[in-house]
Each structure stands twice: as structure tokens, then as C-alpha cells.
Protein backbone atom coordinates (compact mmCIF):
# COMPACT_ATOMS: atom_id res chain seq x y z
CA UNK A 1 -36.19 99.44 20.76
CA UNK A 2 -38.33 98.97 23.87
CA UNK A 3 -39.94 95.02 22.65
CA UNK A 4 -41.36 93.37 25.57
CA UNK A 5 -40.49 90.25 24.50
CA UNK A 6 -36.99 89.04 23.23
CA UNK A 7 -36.20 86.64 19.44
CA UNK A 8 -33.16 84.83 18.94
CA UNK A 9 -30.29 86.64 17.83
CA UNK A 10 -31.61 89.94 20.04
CA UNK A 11 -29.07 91.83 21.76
CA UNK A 12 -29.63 93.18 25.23
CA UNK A 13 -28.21 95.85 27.06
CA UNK A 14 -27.23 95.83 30.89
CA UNK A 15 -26.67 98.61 32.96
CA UNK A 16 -23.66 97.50 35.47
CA UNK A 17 -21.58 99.57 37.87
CA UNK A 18 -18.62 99.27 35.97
CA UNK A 19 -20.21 100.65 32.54
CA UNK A 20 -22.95 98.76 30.12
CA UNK A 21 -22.87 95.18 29.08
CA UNK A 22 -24.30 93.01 26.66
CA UNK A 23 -24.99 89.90 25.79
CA UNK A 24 -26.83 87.86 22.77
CA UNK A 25 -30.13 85.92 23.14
CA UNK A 26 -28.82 82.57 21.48
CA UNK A 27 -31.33 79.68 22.60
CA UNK A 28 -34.40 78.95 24.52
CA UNK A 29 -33.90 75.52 26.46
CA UNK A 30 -36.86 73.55 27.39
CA UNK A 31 -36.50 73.43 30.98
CA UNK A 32 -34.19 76.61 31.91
CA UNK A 33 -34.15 80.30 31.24
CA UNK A 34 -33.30 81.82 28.39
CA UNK A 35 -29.75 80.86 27.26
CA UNK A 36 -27.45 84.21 26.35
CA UNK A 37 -24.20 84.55 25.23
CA UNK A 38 -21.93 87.15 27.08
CA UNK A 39 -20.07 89.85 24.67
CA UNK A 40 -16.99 91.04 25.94
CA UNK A 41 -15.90 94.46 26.94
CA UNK A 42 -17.95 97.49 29.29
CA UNK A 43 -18.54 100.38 27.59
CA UNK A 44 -19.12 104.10 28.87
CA UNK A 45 -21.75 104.50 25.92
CA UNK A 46 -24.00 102.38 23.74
CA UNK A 47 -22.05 101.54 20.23
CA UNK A 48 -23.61 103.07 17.11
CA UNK A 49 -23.14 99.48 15.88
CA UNK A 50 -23.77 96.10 16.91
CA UNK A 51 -22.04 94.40 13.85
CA UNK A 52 -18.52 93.81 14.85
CA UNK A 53 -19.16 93.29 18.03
CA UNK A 54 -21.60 90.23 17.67
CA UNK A 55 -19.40 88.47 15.34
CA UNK A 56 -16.63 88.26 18.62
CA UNK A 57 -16.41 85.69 20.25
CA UNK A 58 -18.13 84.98 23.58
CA UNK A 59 -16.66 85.33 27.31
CA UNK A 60 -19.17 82.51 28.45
CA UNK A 61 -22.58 81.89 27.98
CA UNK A 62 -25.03 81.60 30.82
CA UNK A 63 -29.16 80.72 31.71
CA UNK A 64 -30.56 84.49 32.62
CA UNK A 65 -34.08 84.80 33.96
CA UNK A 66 -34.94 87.34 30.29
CA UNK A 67 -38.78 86.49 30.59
CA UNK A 68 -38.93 88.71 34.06
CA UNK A 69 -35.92 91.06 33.20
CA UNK A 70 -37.37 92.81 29.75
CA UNK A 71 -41.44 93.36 31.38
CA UNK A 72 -39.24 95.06 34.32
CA UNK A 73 -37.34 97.22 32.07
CA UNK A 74 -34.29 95.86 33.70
CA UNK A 75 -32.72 94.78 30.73
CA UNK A 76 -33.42 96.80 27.11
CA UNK A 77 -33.58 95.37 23.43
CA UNK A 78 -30.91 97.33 21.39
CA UNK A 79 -30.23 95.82 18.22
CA UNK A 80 -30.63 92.15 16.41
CA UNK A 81 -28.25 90.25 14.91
CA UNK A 82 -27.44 86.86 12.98
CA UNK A 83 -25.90 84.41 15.60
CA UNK A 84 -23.03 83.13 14.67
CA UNK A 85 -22.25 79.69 13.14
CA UNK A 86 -20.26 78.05 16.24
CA UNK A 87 -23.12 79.55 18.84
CA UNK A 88 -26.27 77.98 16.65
CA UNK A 89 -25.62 74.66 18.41
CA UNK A 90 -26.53 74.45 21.89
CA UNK A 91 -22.79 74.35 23.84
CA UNK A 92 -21.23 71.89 26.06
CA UNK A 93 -21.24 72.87 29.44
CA UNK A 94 -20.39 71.91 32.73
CA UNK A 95 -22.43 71.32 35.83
CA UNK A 96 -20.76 70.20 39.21
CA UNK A 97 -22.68 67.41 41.39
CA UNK A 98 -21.47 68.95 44.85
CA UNK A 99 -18.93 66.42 45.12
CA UNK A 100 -15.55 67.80 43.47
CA UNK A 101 -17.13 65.89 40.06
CA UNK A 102 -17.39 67.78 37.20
CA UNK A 103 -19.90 66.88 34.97
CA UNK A 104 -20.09 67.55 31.16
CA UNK A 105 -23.41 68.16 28.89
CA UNK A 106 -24.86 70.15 26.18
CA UNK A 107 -26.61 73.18 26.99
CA UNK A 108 -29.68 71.74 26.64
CA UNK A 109 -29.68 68.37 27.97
CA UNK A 110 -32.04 68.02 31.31
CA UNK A 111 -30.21 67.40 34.49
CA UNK A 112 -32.02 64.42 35.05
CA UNK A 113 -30.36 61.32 37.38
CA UNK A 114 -30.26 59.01 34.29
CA UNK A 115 -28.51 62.06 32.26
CA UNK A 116 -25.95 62.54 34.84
CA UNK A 117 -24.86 59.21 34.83
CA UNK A 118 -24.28 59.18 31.48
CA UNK A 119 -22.53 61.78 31.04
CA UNK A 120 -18.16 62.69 30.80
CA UNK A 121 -17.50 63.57 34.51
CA UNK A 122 -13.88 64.91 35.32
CA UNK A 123 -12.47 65.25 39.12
CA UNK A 124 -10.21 67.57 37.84
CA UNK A 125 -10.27 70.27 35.06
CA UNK A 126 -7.78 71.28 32.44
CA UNK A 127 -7.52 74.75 31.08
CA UNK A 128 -10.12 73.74 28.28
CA UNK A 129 -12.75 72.42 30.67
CA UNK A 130 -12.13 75.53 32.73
CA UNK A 131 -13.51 77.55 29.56
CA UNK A 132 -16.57 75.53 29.53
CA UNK A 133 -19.55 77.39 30.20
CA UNK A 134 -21.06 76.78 33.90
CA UNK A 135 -24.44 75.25 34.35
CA UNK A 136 -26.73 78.24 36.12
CA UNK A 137 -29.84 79.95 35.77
CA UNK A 138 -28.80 83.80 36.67
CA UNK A 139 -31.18 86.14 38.25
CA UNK A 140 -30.96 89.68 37.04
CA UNK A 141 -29.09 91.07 40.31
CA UNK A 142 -26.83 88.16 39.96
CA UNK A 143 -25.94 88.72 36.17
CA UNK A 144 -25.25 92.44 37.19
CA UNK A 145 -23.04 91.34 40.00
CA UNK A 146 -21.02 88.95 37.83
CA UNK A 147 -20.86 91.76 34.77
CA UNK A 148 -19.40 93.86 37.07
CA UNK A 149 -17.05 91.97 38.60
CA UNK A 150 -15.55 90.46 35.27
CA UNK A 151 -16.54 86.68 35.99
CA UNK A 152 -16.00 84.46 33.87
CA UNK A 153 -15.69 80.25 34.19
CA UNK A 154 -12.11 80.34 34.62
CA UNK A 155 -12.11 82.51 37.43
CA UNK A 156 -15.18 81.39 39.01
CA UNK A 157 -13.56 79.05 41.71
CA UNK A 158 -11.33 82.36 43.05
CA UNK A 159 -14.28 85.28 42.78
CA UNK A 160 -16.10 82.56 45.25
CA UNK A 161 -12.74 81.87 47.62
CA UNK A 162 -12.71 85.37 47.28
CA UNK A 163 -16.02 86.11 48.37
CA UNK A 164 -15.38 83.65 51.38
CA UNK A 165 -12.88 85.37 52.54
CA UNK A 166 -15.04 88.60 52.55
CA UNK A 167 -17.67 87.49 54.40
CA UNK A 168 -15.22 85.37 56.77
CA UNK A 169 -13.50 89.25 57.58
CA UNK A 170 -17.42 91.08 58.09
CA UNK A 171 -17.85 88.14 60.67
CA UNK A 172 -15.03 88.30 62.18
CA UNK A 173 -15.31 92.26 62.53
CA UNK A 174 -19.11 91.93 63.79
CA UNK A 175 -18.16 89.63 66.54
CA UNK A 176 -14.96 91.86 67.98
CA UNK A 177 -15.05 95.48 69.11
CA UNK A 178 -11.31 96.01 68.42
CA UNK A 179 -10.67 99.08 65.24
CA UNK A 180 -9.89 97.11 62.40
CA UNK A 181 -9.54 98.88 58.63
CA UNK A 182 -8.72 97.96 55.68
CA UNK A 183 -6.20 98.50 53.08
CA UNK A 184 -5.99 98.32 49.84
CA UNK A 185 -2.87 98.60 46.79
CA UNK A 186 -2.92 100.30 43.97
CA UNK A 187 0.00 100.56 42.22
CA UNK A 188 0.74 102.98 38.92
CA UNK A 189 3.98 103.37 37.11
CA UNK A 190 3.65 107.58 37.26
CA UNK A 191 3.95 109.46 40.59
CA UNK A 192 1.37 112.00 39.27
CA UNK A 193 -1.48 109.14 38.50
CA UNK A 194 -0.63 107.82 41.97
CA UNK A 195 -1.53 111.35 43.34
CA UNK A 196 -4.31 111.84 41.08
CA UNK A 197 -6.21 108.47 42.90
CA UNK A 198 -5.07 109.61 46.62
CA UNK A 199 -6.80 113.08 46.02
CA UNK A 200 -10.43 111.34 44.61
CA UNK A 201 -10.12 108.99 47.05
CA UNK A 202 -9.25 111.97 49.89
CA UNK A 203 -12.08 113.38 48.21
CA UNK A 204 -14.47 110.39 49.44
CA UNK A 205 -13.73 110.18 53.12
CA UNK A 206 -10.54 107.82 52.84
CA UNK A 207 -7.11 107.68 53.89
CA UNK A 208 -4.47 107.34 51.50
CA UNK A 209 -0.35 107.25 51.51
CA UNK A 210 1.52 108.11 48.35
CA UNK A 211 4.71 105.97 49.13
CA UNK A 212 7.46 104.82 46.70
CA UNK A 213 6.23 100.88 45.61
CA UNK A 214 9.30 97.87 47.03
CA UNK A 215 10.52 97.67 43.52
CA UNK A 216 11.39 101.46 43.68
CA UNK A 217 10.04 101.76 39.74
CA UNK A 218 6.14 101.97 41.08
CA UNK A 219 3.90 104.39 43.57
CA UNK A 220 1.78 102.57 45.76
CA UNK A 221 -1.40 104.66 46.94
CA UNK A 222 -2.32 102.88 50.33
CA UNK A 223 -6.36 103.39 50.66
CA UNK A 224 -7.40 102.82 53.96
CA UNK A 225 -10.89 102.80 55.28
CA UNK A 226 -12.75 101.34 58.75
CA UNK A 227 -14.56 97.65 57.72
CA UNK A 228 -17.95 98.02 56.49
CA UNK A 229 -20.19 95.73 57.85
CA UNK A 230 -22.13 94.84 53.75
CA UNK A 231 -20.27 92.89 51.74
CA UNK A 232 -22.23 94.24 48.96
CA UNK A 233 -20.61 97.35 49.79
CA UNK A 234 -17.42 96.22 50.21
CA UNK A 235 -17.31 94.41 46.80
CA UNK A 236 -18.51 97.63 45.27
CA UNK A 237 -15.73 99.43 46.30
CA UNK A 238 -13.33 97.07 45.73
CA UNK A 239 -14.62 97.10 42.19
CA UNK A 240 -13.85 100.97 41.68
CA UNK A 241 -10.96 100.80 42.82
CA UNK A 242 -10.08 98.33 39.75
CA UNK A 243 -11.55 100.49 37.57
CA UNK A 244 -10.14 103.64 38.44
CA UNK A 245 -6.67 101.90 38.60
CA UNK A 246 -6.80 100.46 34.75
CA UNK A 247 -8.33 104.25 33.95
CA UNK A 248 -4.72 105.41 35.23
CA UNK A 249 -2.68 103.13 33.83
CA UNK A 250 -2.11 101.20 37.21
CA UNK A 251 -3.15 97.97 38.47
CA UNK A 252 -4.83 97.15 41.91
CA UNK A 253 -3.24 94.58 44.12
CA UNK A 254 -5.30 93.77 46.31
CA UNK A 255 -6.28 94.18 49.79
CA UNK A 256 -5.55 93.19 53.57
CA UNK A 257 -7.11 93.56 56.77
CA UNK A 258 -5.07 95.72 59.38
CA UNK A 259 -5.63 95.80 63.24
């Protein structure tokens, strides 16, 4: 369904590293991008159907630059579908000022100074408000990168601590001459899917330990790898390492820096 040019209610296809996404064209705002709602789950293959899955409900919805995306056959048309009562409405958002202040507006209210005073602002937010939809106009990179990555609202404040901490380590490795690697956990309840990982990952160029986990119940597979000095990179990996971990029935725990 190659349409250059998207009508509410379309849904688009993304092609992510971790599998294909897709999302809902809901709303076009006067003064932002086109506003989309995000469908949950990644999928190996498009779905025959689109039915069930538009009638779920949302992960988050967000402003994505559609206009530029579908001409550059970044993004495809691959079915249309009713939008669902609670998304007809344009939804209540929040925006942050810069200052710890969380403001709180409908999608389509203009972020003007006399707006912003008027609206609900928050210093702190509860699990609800966390749910709220974030204020941003995505680029298509960016909406890849967050797909990918399974952001949503709720976890946005760690993915960007996270991030930090990333780009603090490529510094910190740029500026010293010292061998530093990484490692990274990945923990599965069989000895045989713990084995399974090692030898792809042997199979890549890395290092990898099959040890007995602390709790003596799990095996840990130890990855270890020199720093790389693109955080792109880095986040890449650390992403397919997630994925191959839920594939096994494991869970990835994370990752350390080791001198």
C-alpha cells in the first residue's frame, strides 16, 4: 500500500532493529507533526491483520515528523483502521519547562507563554502522570531508536540516566589509555540456553564465561568485550543482547565497566 501521503486512522509500519513496529496516525495538530499512537509489541513479520491489534490500547503516543518519513520510504502505509473512541480526542500530555516542573496540556494546545501559565504544573509525578504522553516532535532516526529500545513515558527519565552514563564511560575511555572492557549479565534458568548465547556470542568476536549465577538456581553468561568508542554502537549491542536473552528464556542484567 505504497500512498505517499498518510489519512487518519492509517497504520504505518517501522522497520527497527529489534523487529517491525507500528503505530496509528490519530491527529494532525496545527502547529506540530503528525500526532501517532504507538501499538505495542515487535514482530518478526507483518500480521495478516490489523484488526485486533488497533483496537489495543496504546504504549504512548508521540509528534513524528510523517510528512518527510512516507516521500522517503522510511516509513510504509500497511493497512487503515477506525481509531478508537478514547484516542478521537486529542490526549493530555505532558511537557517539562526545564525546571523540574511538569506541565500538563492537551495534545493540541500551543506551547505558548500565556498557555503555560495556565496550565496544571506538578513538581513531582505520580504513577498516572508518569503514563502521560511526553510532549516531542520525533524525527524518524529518533522514533527508530526509541522503538527499539522499548521507551516508553514511564521509563523515559532512566533510558536518559542511562544514556548519561554511556556517554560519561566513552569519555572517560577516550581520555585514558588504560584496557578497559566491558561486561555484561545475562542470566537464564537452563545451563544449555546459557551455552547456547556464549557460543553466538563466541561466534561474534566476544568473550564469554558460563559460570553458575550467586543464587546457585541460574547460569550467568559473562560477555565481555573492549569499550567501543560509538555509543550508537554500544546501545545496539546492548539491545541484542536483551533480545536474544528473552528469545532464551533469560533475562539480561545489565552491564559494568571493568579495568
Amino acid at each position: 500500500m505504497l500512498k505517499r501521503k498518510a489519512a487518519i486512522g492509517d497504520i504505518l509500519e517501522i522497520k527497527t532493529p529489534a523487529g517491525l513496529a507500528y503505530l496509528q496516525y490519530t491527529h494532525e495538530p496545527p502547529s506540530m507533526g503528525a500526532l501517532v499512537r504507538i501499538l505495542p509489541g515487535l514482530y518478526l513479520g507483518r500480521p495478516k491483520d490489523f484488526t485486533d491489534l488497533s483496537r489495543q490500547r496504546e504504549l504512548y503516543f508521540t509528534f513524528y515528523t510523517l510528512e518527510y518519513a512516507l516521500p522517503k520510504l522510511e516509513t510504509e502505509i500497511v493497512s487503515h483502521q477506525p481509531v478508537p473512541d478514547w484516542a478521537k480526542s486529542f490526549p493530555m500530555m505532558r511537557h517539562s519547562n526545564g525546571a523540574n516542573i511538569w506541565i500538563i496540556l492537551r495534545g493540541d494546545t500551543r506551547l505558548t507563554l500565556e498557555n503555560l501559565k495556565r496550565a496544571q504544573k506538578y513538581t513531582e509525578l505520580t504513577p498516572d502522570l508518569a503514563r502521560l504522553s511526553i510532549i516531542s516532535l520525533w524525527s524518524h532516526p529518533l522514533l527508530v531508536k526509541r522503538l527499539a529500545q522499548g521507551w516508553t513515558p514511564e521509563r523515559a527519565e532512566e533510558l536518559r540516566l542511562n544514556e548519561k552514563e554511556i556517554e560519561k564511560m566513552l569519555a572517560s575511555h577516550r581520555k585514558t589509555s588504560s584496557n578497559q572492557s566491558v561486561r555484561h549479565y545475562l542470566y537464564f534458568r537452563e545451563k544449555a540456553n546459557a551455552e547456547k548465547a556464549a557460543q553466538w556470542f563466541r561466534s561474534q568476536g566476544f568473550s564469554v564465561d558460563v559460570l553458575l549465577g550467586g543464587d546457585n538456581e541460574n547460569w550467568l553468561a559473562l560477555v565481555k568485550h573492549e569499550i567501543t568508542d560509538n555509543q550508537h554502537d554500544f546501545e545496539k549491542l546492548r539491545e541484542e543482547m536483551e533480545i536474544l536473552a528473552e528469545q532464551m528464556n533469560g533475562e539480561y542484567d545489565g552491564w559494568e565497566v571493568a579495568v
